[in-house]
C-alpha atoms as a PDB file:
ATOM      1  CA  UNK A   1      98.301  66.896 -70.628  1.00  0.00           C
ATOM      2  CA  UNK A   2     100.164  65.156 -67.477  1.00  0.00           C
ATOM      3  CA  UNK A   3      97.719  64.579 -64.696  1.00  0.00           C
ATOM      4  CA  UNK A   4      99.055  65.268 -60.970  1.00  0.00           C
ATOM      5  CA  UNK A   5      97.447  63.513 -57.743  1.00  0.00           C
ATOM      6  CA  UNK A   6      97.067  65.892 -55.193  1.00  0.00           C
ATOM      7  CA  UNK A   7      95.121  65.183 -51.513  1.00  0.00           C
ATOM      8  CA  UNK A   8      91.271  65.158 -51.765  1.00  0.00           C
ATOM      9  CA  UNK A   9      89.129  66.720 -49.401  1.00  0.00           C
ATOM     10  CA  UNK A  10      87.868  63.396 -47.985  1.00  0.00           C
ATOM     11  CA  UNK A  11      91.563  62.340 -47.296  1.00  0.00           C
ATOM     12  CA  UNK A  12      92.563  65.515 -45.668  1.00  0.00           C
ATOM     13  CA  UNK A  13      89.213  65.648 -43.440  1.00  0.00           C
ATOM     14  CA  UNK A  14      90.352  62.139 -42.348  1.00  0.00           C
ATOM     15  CA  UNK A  15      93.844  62.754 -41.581  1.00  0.00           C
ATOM     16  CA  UNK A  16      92.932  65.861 -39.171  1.00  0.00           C
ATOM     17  CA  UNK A  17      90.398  63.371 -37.572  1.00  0.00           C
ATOM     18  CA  UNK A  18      93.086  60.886 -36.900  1.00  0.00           C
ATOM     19  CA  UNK A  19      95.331  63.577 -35.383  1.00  0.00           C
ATOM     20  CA  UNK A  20      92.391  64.827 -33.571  1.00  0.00           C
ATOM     21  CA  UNK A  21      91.972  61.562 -32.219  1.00  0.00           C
ATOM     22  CA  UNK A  22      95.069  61.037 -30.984  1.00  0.00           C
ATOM     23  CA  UNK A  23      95.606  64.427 -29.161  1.00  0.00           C
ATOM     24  CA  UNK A  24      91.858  63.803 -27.506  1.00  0.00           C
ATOM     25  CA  UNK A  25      93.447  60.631 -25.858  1.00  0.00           C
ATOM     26  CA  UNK A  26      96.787  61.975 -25.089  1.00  0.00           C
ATOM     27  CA  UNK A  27      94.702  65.323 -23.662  1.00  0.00           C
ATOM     28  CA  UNK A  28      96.590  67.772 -25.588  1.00  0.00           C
ATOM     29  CA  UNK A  29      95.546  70.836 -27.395  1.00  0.00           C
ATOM     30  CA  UNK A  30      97.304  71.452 -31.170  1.00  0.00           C
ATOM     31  CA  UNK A  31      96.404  73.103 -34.487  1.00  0.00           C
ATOM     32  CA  UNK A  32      96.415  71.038 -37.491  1.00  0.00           C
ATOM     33  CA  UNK A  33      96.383  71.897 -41.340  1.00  0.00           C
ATOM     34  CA  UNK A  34      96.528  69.601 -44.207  1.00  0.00           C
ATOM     35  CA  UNK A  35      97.068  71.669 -47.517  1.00  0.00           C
ATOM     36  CA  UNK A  36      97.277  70.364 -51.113  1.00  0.00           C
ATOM     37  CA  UNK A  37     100.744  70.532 -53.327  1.00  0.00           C
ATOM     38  CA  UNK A  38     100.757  74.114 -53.440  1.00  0.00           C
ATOM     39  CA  UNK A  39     100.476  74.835 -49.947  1.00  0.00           C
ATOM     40  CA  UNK A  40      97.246  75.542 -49.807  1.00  0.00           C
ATOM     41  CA  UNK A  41      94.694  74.853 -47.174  1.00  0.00           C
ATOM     42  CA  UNK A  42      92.452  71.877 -47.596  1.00  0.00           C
ATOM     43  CA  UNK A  43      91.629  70.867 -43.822  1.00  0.00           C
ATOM     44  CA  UNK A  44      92.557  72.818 -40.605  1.00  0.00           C
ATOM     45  CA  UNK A  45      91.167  71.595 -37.399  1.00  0.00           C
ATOM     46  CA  UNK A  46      92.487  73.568 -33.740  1.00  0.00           C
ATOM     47  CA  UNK A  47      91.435  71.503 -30.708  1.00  0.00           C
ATOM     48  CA  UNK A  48      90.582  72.608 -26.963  1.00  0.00           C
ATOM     49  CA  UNK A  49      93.791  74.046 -25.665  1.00  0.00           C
ATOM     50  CA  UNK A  50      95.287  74.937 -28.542  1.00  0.00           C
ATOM     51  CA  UNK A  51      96.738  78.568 -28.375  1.00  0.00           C
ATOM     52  CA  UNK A  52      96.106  81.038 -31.292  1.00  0.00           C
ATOM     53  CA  UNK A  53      99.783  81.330 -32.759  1.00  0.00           C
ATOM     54  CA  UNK A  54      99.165  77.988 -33.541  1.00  0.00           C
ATOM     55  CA  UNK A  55      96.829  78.462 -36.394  1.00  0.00           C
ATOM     56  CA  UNK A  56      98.975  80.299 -38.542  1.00  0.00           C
ATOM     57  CA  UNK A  57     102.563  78.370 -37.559  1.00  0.00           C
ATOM     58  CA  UNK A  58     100.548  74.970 -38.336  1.00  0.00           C
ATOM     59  CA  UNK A  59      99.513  76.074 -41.758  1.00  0.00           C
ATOM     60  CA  UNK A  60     102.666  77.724 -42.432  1.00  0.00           C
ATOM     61  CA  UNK A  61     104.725  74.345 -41.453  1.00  0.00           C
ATOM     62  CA  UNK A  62     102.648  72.730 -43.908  1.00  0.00           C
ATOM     63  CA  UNK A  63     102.739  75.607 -46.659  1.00  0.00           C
ATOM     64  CA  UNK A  64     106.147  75.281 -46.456  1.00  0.00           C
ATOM     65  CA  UNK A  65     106.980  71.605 -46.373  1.00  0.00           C
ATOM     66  CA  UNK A  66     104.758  71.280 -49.700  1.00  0.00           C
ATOM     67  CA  UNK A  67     106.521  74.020 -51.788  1.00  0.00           C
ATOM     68  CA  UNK A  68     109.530  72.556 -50.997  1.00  0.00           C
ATOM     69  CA  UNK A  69     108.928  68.959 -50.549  1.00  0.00           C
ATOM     70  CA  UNK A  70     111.003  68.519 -47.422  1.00  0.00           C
ATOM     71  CA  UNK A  71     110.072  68.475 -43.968  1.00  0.00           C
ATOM     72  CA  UNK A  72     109.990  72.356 -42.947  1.00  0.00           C
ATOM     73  CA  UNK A  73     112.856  71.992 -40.314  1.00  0.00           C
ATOM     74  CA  UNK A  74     114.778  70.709 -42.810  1.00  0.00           C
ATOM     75  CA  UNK A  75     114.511  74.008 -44.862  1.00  0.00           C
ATOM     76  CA  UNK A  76     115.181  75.477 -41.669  1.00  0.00           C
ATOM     77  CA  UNK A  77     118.617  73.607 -41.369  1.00  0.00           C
ATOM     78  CA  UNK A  78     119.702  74.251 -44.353  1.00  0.00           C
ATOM     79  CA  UNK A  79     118.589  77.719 -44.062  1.00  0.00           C
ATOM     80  CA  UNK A  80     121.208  78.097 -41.116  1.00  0.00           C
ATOM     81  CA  UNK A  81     123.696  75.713 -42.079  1.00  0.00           C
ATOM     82  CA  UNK A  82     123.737  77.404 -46.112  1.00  0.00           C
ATOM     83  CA  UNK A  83     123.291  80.671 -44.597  1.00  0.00           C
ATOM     84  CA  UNK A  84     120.279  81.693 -46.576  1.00  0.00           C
ATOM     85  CA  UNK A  85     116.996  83.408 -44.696  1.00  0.00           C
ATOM     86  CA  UNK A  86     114.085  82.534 -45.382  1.00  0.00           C
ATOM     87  CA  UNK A  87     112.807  85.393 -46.928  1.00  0.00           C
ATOM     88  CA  UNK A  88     115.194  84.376 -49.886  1.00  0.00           C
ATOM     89  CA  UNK A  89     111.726  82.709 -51.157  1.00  0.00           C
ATOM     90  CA  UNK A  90     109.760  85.747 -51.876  1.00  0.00           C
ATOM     91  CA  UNK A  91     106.744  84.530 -49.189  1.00  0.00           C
ATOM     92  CA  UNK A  92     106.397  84.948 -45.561  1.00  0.00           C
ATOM     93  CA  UNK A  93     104.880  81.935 -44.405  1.00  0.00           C
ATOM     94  CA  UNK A  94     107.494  80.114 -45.380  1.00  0.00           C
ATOM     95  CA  UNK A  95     109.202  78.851 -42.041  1.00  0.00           C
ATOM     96  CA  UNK A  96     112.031  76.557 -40.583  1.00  0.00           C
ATOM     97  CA  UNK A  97     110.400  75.007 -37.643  1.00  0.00           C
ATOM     98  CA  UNK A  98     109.799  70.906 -37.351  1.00  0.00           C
ATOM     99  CA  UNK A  99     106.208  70.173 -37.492  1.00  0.00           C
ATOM    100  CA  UNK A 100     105.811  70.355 -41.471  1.00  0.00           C
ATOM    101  CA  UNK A 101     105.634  66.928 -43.677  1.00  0.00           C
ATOM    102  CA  UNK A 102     105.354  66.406 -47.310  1.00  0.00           C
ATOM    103  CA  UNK A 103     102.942  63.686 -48.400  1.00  0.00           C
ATOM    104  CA  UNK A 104     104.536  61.278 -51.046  1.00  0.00           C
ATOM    105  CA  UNK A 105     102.627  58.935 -52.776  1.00  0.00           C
ATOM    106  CA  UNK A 106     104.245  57.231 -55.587  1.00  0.00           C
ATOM    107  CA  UNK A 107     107.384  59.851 -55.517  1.00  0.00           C
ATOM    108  CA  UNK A 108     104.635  63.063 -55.526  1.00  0.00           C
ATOM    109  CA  UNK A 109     104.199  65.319 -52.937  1.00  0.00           C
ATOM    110  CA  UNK A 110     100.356  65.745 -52.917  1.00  0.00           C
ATOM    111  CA  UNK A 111      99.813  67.706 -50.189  1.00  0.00           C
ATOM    112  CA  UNK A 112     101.596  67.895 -46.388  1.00  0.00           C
ATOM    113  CA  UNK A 113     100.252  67.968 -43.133  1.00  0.00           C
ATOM    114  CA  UNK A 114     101.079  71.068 -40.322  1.00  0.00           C
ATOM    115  CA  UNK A 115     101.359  70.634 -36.940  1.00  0.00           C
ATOM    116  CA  UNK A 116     101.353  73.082 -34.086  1.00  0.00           C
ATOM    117  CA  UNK A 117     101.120  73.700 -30.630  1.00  0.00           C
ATOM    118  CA  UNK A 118     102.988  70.704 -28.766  1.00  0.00           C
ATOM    119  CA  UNK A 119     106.769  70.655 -28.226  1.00  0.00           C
ATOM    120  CA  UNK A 120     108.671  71.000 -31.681  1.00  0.00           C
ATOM    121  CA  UNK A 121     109.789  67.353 -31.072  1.00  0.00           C
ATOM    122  CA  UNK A 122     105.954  65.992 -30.354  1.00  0.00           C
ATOM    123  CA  UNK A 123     104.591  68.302 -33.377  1.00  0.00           C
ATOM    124  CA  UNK A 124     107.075  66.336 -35.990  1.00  0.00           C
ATOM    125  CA  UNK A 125     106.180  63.037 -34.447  1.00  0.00           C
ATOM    126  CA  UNK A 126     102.336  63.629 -35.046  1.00  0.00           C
ATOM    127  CA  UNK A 127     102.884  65.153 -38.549  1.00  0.00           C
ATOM    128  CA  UNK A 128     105.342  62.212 -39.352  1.00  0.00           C
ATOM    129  CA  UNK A 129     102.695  59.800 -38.002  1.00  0.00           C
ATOM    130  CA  UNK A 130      99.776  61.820 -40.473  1.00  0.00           C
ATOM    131  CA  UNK A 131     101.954  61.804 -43.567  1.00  0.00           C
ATOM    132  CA  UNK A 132     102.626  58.561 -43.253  1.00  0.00           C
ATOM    133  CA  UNK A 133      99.294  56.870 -43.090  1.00  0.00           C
ATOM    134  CA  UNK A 134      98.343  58.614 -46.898  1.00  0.00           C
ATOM    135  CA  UNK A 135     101.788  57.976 -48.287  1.00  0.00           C
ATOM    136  CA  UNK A 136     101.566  54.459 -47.344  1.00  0.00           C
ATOM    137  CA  UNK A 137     104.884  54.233 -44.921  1.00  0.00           C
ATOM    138  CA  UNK A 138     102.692  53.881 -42.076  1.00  0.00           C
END
């Protein structure tokens, strides 16, 4: 039977720490959810300042950037460009904002990271910056 690496626990625990790090020194408030290959929810961490909507959108980003192994503004792109809503995928937390990242390791997506709360340009910087350090592009 083929064996597929997804995130651990540990590694997802440690990549909302680093985020949460980095939003402590840079004083801003943001939700952040790492979830495994199928989009679901291994770590979620939302930090002083963060407003509520952000829980859900954060998770959502990175529900959606794992099922489709893309970045979830990506999907959202193509959703406009293609002229396909989003609802074409049979799930409602699927969504076309920037802030969701697949994790690759070794051509895999194992998991993605959400993030949620900043500007749209700041939240795919940080997830960018999360991915990378487990898919070894950092």
């Amino acid at each position: 039977m083929p064996e597929r690496r997804e995130i651990g626990s540990g590694e997802a625990r440690d990549v909302v720490a680093k985020v949460a790090e980095r939003l402590a020194a840079q004083g801003q408030g943001a939700a952040v959810a790492v979830v495994d290959a199928h989009g679901e929810l291994v770590a979620f961490l939302r930090t002083d300042g963060c407003k509520l909507p952000s829980i859900d959108i954060a998770v959502n980003k990175a529900f959606t950037a794992a099922r489709e192994g893309v970045e979830s503004a990506v999907l959202g792109a193509r959703s406009r460009e293609e002229g396909f809503p989003l609802t074409n995928f049979g799930d409602p937390r699927y969504v076309g904002w920037g802030g969701g990242v697949p994790i690759i390791v070794d051509g895999a997506v194992i998991g993605a990271v959400g993030v949620s709360g900043l500007p749209e340009a700041d939240d795919v910087e940080l997830a960018r910056w999360a991915a990378a350090g487990l898919s070894g592009t950092a």
